[in-house]
C-alpha atoms as a PDB file:
ATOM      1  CA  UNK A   1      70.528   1.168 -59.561  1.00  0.00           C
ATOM      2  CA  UNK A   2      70.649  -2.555 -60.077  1.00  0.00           C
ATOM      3  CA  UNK A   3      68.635  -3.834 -62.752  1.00  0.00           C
ATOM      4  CA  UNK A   4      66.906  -7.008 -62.581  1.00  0.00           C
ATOM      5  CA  UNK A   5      65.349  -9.326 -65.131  1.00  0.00           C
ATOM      6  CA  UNK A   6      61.903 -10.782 -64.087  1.00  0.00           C
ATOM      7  CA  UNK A   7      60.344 -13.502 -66.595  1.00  0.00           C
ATOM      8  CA  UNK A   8      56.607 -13.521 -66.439  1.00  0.00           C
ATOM      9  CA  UNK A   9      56.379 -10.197 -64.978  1.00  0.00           C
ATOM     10  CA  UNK A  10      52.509  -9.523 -65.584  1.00  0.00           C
ATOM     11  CA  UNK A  11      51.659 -13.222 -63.528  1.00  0.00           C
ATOM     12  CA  UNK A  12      50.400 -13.261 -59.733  1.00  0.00           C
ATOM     13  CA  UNK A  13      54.167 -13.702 -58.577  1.00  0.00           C
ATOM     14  CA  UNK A  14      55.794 -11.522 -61.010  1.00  0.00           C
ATOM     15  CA  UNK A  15      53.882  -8.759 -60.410  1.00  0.00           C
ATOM     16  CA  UNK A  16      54.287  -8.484 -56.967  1.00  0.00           C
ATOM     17  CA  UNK A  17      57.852  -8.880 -57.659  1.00  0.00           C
ATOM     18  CA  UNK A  18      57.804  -5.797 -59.434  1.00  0.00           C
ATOM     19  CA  UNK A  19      56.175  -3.627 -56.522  1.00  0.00           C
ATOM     20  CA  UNK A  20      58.874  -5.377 -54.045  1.00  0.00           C
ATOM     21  CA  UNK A  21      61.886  -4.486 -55.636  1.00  0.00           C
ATOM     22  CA  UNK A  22      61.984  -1.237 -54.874  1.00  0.00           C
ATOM     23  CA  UNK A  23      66.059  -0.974 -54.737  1.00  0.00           C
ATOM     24  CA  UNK A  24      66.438  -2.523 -58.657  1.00  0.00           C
ATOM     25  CA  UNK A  25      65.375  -1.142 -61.997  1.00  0.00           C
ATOM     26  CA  UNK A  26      62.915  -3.851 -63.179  1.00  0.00           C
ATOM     27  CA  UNK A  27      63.249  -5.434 -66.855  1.00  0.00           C
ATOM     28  CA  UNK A  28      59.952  -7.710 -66.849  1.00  0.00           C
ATOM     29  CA  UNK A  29      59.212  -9.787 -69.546  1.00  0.00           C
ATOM     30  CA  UNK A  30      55.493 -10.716 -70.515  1.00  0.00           C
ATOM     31  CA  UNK A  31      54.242 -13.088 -73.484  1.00  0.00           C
ATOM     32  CA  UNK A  32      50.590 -12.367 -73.811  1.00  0.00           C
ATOM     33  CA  UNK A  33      49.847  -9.815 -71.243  1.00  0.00           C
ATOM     34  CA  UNK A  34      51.470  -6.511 -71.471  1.00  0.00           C
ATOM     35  CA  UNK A  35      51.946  -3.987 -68.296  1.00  0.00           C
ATOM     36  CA  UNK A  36      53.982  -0.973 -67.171  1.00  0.00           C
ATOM     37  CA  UNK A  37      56.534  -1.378 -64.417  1.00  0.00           C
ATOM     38  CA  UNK A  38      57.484   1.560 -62.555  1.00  0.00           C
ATOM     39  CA  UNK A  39      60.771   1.406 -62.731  1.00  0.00           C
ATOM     40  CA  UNK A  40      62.863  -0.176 -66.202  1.00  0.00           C
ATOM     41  CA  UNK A  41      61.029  -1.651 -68.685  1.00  0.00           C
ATOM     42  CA  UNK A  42      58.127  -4.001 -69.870  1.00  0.00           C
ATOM     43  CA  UNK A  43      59.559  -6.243 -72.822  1.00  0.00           C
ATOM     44  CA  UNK A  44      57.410  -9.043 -75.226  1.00  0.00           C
ATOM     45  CA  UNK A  45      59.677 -12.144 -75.041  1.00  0.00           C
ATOM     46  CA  UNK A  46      58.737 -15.864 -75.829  1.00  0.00           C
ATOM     47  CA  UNK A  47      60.772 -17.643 -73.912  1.00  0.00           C
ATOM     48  CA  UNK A  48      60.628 -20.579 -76.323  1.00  0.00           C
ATOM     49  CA  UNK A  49      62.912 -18.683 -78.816  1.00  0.00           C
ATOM     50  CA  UNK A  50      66.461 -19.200 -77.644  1.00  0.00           C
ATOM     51  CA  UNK A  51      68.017 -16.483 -80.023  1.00  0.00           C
ATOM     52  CA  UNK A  52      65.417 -13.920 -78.584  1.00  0.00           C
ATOM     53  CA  UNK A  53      66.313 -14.939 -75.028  1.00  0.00           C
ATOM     54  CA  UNK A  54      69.996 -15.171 -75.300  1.00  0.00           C
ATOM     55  CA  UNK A  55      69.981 -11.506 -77.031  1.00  0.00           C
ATOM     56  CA  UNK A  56      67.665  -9.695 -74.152  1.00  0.00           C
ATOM     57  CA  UNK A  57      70.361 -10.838 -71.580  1.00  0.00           C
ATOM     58  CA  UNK A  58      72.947 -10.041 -73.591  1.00  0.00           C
ATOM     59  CA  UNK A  59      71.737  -6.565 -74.114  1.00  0.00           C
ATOM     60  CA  UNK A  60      70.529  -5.921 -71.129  1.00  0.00           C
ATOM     61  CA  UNK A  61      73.060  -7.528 -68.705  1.00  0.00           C
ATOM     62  CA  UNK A  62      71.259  -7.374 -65.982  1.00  0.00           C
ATOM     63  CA  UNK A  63      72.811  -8.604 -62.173  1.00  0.00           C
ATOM     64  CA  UNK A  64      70.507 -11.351 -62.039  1.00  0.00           C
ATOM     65  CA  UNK A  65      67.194 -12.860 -63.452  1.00  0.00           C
ATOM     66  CA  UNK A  66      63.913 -14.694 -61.398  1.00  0.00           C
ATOM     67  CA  UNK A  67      62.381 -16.905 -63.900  1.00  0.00           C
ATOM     68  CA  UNK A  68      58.869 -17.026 -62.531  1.00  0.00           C
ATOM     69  CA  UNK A  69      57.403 -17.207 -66.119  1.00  0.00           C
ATOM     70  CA  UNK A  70      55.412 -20.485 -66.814  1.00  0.00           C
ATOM     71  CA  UNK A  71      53.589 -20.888 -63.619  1.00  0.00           C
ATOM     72  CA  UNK A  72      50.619 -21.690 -64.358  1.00  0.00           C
ATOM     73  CA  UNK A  73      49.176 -25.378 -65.828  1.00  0.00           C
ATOM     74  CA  UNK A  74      47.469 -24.439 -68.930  1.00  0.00           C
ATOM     75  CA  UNK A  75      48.402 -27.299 -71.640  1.00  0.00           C
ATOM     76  CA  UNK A  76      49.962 -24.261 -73.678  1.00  0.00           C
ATOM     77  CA  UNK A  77      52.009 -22.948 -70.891  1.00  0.00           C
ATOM     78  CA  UNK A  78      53.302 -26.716 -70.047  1.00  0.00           C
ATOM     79  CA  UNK A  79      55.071 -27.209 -73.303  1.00  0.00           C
ATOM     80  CA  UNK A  80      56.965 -24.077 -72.754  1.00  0.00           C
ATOM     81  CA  UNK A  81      58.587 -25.107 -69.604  1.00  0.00           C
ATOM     82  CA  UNK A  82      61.495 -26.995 -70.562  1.00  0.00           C
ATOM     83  CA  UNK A  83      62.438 -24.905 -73.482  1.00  0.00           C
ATOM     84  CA  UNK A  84      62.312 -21.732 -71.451  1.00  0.00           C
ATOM     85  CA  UNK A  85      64.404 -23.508 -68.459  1.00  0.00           C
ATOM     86  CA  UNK A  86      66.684 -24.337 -70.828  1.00  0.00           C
ATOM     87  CA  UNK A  87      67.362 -21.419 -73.058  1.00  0.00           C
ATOM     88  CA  UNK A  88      67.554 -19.398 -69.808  1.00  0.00           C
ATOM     89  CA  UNK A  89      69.572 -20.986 -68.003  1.00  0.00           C
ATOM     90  CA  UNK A  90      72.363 -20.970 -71.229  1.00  0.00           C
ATOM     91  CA  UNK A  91      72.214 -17.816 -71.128  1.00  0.00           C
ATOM     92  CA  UNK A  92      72.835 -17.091 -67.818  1.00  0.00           C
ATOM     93  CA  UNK A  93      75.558 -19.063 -67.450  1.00  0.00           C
ATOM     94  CA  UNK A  94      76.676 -17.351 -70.734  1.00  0.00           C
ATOM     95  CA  UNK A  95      76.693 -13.902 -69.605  1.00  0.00           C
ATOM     96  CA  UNK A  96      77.915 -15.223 -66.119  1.00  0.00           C
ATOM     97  CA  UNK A  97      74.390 -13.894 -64.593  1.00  0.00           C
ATOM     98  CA  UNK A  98      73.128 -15.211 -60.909  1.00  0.00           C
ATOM     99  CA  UNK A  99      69.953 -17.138 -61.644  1.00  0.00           C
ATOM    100  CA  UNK A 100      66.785 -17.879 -59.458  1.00  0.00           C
ATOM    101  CA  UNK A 101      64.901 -20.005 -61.216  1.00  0.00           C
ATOM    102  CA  UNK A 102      61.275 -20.958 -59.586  1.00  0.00           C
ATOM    103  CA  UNK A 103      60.182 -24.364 -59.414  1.00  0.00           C
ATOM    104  CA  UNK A 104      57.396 -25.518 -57.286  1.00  0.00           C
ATOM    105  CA  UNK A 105      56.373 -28.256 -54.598  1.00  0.00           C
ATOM    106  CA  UNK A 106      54.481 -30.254 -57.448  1.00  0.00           C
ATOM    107  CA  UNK A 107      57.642 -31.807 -58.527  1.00  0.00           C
ATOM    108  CA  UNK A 108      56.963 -34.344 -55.574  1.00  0.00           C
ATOM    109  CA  UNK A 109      54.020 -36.997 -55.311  1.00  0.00           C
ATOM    110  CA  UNK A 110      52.537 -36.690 -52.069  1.00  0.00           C
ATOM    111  CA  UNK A 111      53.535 -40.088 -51.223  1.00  0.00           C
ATOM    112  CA  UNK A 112      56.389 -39.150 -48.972  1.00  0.00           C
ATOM    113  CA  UNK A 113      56.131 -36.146 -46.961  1.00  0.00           C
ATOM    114  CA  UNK A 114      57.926 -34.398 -45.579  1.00  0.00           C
ATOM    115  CA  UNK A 115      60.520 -33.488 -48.255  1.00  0.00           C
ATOM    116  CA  UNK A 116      63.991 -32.510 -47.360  1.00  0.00           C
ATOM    117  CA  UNK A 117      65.519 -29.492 -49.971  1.00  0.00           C
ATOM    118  CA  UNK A 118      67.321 -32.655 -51.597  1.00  0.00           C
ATOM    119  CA  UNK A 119      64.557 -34.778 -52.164  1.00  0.00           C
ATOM    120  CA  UNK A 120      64.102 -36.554 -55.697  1.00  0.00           C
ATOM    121  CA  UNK A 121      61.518 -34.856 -57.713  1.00  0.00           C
ATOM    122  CA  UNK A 122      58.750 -37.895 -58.407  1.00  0.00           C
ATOM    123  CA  UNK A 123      56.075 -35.797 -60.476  1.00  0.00           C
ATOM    124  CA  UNK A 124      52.401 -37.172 -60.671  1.00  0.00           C
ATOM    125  CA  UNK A 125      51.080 -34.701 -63.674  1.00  0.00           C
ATOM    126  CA  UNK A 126      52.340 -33.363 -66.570  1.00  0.00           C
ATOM    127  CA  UNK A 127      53.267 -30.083 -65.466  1.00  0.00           C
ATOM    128  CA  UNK A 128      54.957 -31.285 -62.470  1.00  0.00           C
ATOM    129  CA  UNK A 129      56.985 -33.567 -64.783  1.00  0.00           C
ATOM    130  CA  UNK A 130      58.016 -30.557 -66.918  1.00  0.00           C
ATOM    131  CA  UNK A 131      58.788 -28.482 -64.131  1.00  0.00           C
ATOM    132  CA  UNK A 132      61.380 -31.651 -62.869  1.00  0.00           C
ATOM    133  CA  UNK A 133      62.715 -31.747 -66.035  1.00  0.00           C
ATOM    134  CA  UNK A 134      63.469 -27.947 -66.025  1.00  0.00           C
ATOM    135  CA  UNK A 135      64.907 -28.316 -62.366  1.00  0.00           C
ATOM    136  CA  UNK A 136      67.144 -31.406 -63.980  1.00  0.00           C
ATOM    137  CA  UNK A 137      68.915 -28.921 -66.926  1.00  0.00           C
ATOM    138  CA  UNK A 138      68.930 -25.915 -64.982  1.00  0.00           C
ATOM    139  CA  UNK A 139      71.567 -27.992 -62.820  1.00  0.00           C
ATOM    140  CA  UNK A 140      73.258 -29.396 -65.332  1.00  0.00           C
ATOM    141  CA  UNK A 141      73.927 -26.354 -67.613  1.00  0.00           C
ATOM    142  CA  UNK A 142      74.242 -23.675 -64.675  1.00  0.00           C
ATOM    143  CA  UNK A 143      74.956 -25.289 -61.659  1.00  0.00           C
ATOM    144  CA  UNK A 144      75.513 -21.690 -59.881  1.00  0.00           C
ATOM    145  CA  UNK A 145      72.103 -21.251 -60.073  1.00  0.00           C
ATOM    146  CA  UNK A 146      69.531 -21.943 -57.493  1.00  0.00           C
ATOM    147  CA  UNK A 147      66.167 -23.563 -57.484  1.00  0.00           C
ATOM    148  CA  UNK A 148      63.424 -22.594 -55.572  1.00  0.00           C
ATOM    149  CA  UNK A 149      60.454 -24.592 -54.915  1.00  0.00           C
ATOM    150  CA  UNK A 150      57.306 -22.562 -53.555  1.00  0.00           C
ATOM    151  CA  UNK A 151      54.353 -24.281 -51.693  1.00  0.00           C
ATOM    152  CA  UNK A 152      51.180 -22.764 -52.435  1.00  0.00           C
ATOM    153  CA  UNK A 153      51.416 -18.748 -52.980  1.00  0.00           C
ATOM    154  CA  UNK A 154      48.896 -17.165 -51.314  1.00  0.00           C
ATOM    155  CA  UNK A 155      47.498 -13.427 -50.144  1.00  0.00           C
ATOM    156  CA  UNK A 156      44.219 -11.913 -49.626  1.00  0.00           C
ATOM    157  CA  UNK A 157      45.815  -8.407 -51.026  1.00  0.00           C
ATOM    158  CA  UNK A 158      45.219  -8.663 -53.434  1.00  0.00           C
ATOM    159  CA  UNK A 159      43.396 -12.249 -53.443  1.00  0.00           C
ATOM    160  CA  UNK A 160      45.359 -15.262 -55.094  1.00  0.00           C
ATOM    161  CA  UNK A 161      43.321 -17.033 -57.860  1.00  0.00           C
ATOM    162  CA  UNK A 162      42.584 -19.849 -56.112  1.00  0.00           C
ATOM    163  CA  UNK A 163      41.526 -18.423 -52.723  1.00  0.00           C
ATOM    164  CA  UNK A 164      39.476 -15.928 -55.330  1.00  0.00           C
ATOM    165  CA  UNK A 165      37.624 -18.799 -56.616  1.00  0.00           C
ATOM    166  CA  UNK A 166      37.210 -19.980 -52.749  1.00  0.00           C
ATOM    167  CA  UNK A 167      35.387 -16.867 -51.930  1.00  0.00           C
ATOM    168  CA  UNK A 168      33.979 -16.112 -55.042  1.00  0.00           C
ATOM    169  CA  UNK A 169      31.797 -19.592 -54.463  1.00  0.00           C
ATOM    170  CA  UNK A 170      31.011 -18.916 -50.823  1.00  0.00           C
ATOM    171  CA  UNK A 171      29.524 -15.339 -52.041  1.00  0.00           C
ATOM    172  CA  UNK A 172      27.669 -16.659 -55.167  1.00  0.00           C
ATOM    173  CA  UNK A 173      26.261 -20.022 -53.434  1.00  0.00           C
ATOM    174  CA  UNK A 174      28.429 -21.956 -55.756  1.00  0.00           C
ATOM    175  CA  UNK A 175      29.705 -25.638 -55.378  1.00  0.00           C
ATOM    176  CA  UNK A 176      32.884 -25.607 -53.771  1.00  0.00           C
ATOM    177  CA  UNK A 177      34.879 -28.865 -52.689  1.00  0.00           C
ATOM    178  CA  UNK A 178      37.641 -29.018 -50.593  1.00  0.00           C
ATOM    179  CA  UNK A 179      39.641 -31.341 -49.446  1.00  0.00           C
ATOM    180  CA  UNK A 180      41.394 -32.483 -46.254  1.00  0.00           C
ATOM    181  CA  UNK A 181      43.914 -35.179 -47.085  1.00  0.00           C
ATOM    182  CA  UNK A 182      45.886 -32.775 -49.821  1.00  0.00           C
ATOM    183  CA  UNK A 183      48.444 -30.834 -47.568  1.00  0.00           C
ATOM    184  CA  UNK A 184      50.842 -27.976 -48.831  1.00  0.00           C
ATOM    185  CA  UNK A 185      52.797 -25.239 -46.762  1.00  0.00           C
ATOM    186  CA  UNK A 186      50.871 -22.401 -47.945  1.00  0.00           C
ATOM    187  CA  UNK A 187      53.897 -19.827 -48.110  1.00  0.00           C
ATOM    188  CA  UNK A 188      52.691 -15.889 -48.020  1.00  0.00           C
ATOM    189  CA  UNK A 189      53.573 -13.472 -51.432  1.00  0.00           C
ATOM    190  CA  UNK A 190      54.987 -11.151 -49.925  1.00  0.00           C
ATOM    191  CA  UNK A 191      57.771 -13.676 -47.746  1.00  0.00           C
ATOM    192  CA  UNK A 192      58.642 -15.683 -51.222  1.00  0.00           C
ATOM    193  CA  UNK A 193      59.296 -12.284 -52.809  1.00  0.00           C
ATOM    194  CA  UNK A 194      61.553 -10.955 -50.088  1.00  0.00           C
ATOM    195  CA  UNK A 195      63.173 -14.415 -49.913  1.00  0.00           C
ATOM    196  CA  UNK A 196      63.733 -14.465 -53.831  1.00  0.00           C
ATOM    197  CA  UNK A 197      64.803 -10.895 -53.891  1.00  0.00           C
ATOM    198  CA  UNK A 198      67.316 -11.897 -51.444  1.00  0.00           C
ATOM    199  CA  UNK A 199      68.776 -15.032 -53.384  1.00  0.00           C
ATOM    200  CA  UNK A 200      69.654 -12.298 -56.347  1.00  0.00           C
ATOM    201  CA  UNK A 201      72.621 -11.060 -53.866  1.00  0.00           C
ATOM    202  CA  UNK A 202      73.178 -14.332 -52.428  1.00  0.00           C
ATOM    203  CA  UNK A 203      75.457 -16.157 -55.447  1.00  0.00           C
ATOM    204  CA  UNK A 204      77.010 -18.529 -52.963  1.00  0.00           C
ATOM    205  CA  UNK A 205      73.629 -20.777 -52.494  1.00  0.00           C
ATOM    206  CA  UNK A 206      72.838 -22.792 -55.393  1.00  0.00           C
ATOM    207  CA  UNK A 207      70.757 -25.869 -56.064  1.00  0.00           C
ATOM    208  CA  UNK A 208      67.548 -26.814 -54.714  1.00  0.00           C
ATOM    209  CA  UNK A 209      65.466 -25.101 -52.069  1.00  0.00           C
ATOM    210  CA  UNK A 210      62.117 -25.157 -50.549  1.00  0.00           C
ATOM    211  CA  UNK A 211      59.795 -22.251 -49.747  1.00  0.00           C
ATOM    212  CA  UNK A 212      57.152 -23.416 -48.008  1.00  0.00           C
ATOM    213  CA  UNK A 213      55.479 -21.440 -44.812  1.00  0.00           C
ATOM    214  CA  UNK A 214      55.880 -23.652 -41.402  1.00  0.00           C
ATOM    215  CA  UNK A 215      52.618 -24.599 -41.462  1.00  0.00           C
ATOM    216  CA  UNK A 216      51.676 -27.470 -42.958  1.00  0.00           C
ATOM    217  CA  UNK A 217      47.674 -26.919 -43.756  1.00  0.00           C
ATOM    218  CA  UNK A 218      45.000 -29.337 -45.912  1.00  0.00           C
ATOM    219  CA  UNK A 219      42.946 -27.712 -48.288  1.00  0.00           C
ATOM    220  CA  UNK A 220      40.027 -27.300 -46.068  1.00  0.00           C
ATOM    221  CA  UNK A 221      41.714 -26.078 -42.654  1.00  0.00           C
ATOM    222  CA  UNK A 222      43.236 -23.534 -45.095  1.00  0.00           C
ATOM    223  CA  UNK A 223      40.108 -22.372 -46.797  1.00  0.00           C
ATOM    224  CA  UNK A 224      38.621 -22.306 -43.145  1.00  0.00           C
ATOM    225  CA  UNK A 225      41.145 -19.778 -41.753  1.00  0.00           C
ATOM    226  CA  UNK A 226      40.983 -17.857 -44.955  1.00  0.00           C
ATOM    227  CA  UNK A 227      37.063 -17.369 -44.611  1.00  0.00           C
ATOM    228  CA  UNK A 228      37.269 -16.670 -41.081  1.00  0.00           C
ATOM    229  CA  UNK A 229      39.491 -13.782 -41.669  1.00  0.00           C
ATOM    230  CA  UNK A 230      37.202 -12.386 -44.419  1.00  0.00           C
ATOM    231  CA  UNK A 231      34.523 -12.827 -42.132  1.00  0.00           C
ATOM    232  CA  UNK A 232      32.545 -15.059 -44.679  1.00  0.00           C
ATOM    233  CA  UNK A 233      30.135 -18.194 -43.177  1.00  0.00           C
ATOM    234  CA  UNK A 234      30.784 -21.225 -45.383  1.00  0.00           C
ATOM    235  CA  UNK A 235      27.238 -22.730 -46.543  1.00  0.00           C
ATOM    236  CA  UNK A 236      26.161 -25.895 -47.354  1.00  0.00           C
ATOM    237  CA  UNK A 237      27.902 -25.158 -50.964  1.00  0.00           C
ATOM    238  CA  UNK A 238      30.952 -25.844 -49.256  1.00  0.00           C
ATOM    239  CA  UNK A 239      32.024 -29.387 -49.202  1.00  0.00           C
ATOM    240  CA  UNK A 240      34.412 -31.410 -47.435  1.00  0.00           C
ATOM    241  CA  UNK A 241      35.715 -34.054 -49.360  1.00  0.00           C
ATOM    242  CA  UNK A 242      38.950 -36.005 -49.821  1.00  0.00           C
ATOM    243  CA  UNK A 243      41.629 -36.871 -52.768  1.00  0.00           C
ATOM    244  CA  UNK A 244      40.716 -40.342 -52.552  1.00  0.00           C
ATOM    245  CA  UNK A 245      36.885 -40.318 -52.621  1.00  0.00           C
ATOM    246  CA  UNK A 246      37.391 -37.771 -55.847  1.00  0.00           C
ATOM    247  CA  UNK A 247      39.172 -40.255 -58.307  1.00  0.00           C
ATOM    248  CA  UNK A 248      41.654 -37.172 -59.032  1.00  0.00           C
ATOM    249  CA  UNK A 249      45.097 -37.724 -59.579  1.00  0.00           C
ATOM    250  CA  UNK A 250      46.380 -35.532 -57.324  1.00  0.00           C
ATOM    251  CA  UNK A 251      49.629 -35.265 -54.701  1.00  0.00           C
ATOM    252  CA  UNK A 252      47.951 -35.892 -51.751  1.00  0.00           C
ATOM    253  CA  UNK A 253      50.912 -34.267 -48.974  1.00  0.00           C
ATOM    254  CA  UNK A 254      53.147 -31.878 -50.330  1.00  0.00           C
ATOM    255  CA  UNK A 255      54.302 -30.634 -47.066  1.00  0.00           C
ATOM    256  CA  UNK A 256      58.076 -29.847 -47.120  1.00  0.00           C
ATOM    257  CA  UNK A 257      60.906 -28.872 -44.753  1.00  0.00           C
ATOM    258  CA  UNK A 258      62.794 -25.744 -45.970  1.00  0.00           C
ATOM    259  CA  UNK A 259      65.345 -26.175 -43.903  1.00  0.00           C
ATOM    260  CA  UNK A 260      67.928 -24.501 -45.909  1.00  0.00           C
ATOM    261  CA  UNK A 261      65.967 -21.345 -46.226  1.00  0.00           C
ATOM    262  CA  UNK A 262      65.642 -21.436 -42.484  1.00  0.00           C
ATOM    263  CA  UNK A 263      69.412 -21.547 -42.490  1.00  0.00           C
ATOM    264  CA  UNK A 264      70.647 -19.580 -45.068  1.00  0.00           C
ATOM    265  CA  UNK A 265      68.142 -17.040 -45.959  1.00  0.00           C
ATOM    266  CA  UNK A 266      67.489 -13.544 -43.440  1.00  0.00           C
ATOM    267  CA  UNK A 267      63.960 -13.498 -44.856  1.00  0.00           C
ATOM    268  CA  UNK A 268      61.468 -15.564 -42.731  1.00  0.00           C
ATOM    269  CA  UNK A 269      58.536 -17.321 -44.237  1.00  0.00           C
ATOM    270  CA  UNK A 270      55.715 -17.252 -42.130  1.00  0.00           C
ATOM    271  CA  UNK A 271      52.961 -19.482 -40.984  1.00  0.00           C
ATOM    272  CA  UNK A 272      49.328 -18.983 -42.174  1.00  0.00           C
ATOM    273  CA  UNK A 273      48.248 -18.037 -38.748  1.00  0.00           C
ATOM    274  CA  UNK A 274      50.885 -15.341 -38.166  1.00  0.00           C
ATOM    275  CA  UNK A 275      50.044 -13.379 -40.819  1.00  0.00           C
ATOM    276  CA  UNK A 276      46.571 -13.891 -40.496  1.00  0.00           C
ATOM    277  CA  UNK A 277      46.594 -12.329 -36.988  1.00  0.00           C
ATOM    278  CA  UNK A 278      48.944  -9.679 -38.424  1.00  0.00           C
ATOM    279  CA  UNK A 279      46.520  -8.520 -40.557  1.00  0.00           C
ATOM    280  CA  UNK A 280      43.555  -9.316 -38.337  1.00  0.00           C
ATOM    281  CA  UNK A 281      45.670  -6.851 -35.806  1.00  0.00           C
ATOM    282  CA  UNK A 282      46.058  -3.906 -38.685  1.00  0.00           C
ATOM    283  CA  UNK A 283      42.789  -3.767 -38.981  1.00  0.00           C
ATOM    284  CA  UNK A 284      41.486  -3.630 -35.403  1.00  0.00           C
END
């Protein structure tokens, strides 16, 4: 069996990364939250601590590694970007180990949509600036490797966080704003683990690549369709409001072309709607 390296294995992505690769014996590393693959092994890393990174893939030599690890926007998690992009990718490159190192959409600034796989990273917030800056010396120390950028991940099993806190204030009467000029391509768990499972055996596709669903939605036609599904009646609690009336700086249209998935990759990413009526269909 093939064994796999997963950074950030007890995250949203990572762990449903885990219960996808079913053909690979799963080393998944964790910082702060431990858990128990099924298959391989769950290991404490800080990613920060290039002697500690560069010995795990020695050791364990596995036939490729998904960085999904430091995915989230906490300050704390931000400063650990770079370092871990970096000490990674040495190693990799090292141990001559196929990388696929996830990115995401936020690198851009909304100002230019749509955005080509080769479009120049213009970050608006700190942790899309780290996350550019990680995309920048991932391709300069191991150019074989390739960089994904996801849209928004999303599922309702089990529930992202952020369509969580959606229903979570539609149930509890809570104040929930939403707003319809900020556009991503909400792309589906389950498609963006297939299609990263897929880039482990694919070492001849390298550099940058979007993974965004085909629909491009705004944060209220999304949270609309989402509720529908559930069956939930948005109240009065639920506001429509836009980036520009909130002061926020925020990218406004994220919504990409991922044309080289399309191309390149078997796995198809689909649209909000499809697997909406998919599941709408399983459970007629």
């Amino acid at each position: 069996m093939k064994r796999l390296l997963l950074t950030g294995g007890s995250g949203y992505l990572g762990s449903h990364l885990i219960q996808a690769a079913q053909d690979w014996e799963v080393y998944a590393t964790y910082f702060s939250r431990p858990l128990a693959p099924a298959r391989g092994a769950a290991i404490p890393l800080d990613l920060r601590d290039a002697n500690a990174v560069r010995a795990l893939l020695r050791d364990a030599h596995p036939a490729a590694v998904i960085h999904t690890a430091c995915s989230n926007r906490d300050p704390d998690n931000v400063g650990a970007i770079v370092p871990a992009a970096r000490h990674l990718a040495s190693a990799a490159r090292e141990f001559g180990l196929r990388l696929v190192h996830v990115s995401t959409d936020l690198v851009f600034d909304g100002e230019r949509a749509p955005y080509a796989d080769d479009a120049p990273p213009a970050p608006v917030s700190d942790y899309g600036r780290a996350k550019a800056e990680a995309e920048r010396i991932v391709a300069e120390i191991d150019p074989a490797a390739v960089v994904v950028r996801p849209s928004l991940i999303w599922s309702l099993d089990p529930i992202d966080r952020q369509s969580g806190w959606l229903v979570d204030g539609v149930q509890h009467g809570e104040r929930v704003t939403l707003f319809t000029d900020e556009y991503r391509c909400p792309v589906h768990v389950h498609d963006l683990c297939a299609a990263l499972l897929e880039l482990t055996s694919r070492p001849v596709i390298s550099g940058p690549m979007n993974l965004g669903g085909p629909q491009s939605l705004n944060r209220w036609d999304f949270g609309m369709k989402l509720l529908a599904a559930l069956r939930l009646t948005p109240g009065p609690n639920v506001v429509r409001s836009t980036v520009k009336e909130s002061g926020l700086l925020r990218a406004r249209d994220l919504t990409m072309i991922s044309a080289r998935a399309r191309q390149l990759l078997t796995t198809r990413l689909h649209s909000v709607d499809e697997v909406l009526s998919a599941s709408l269909a399983g459970h007629a």
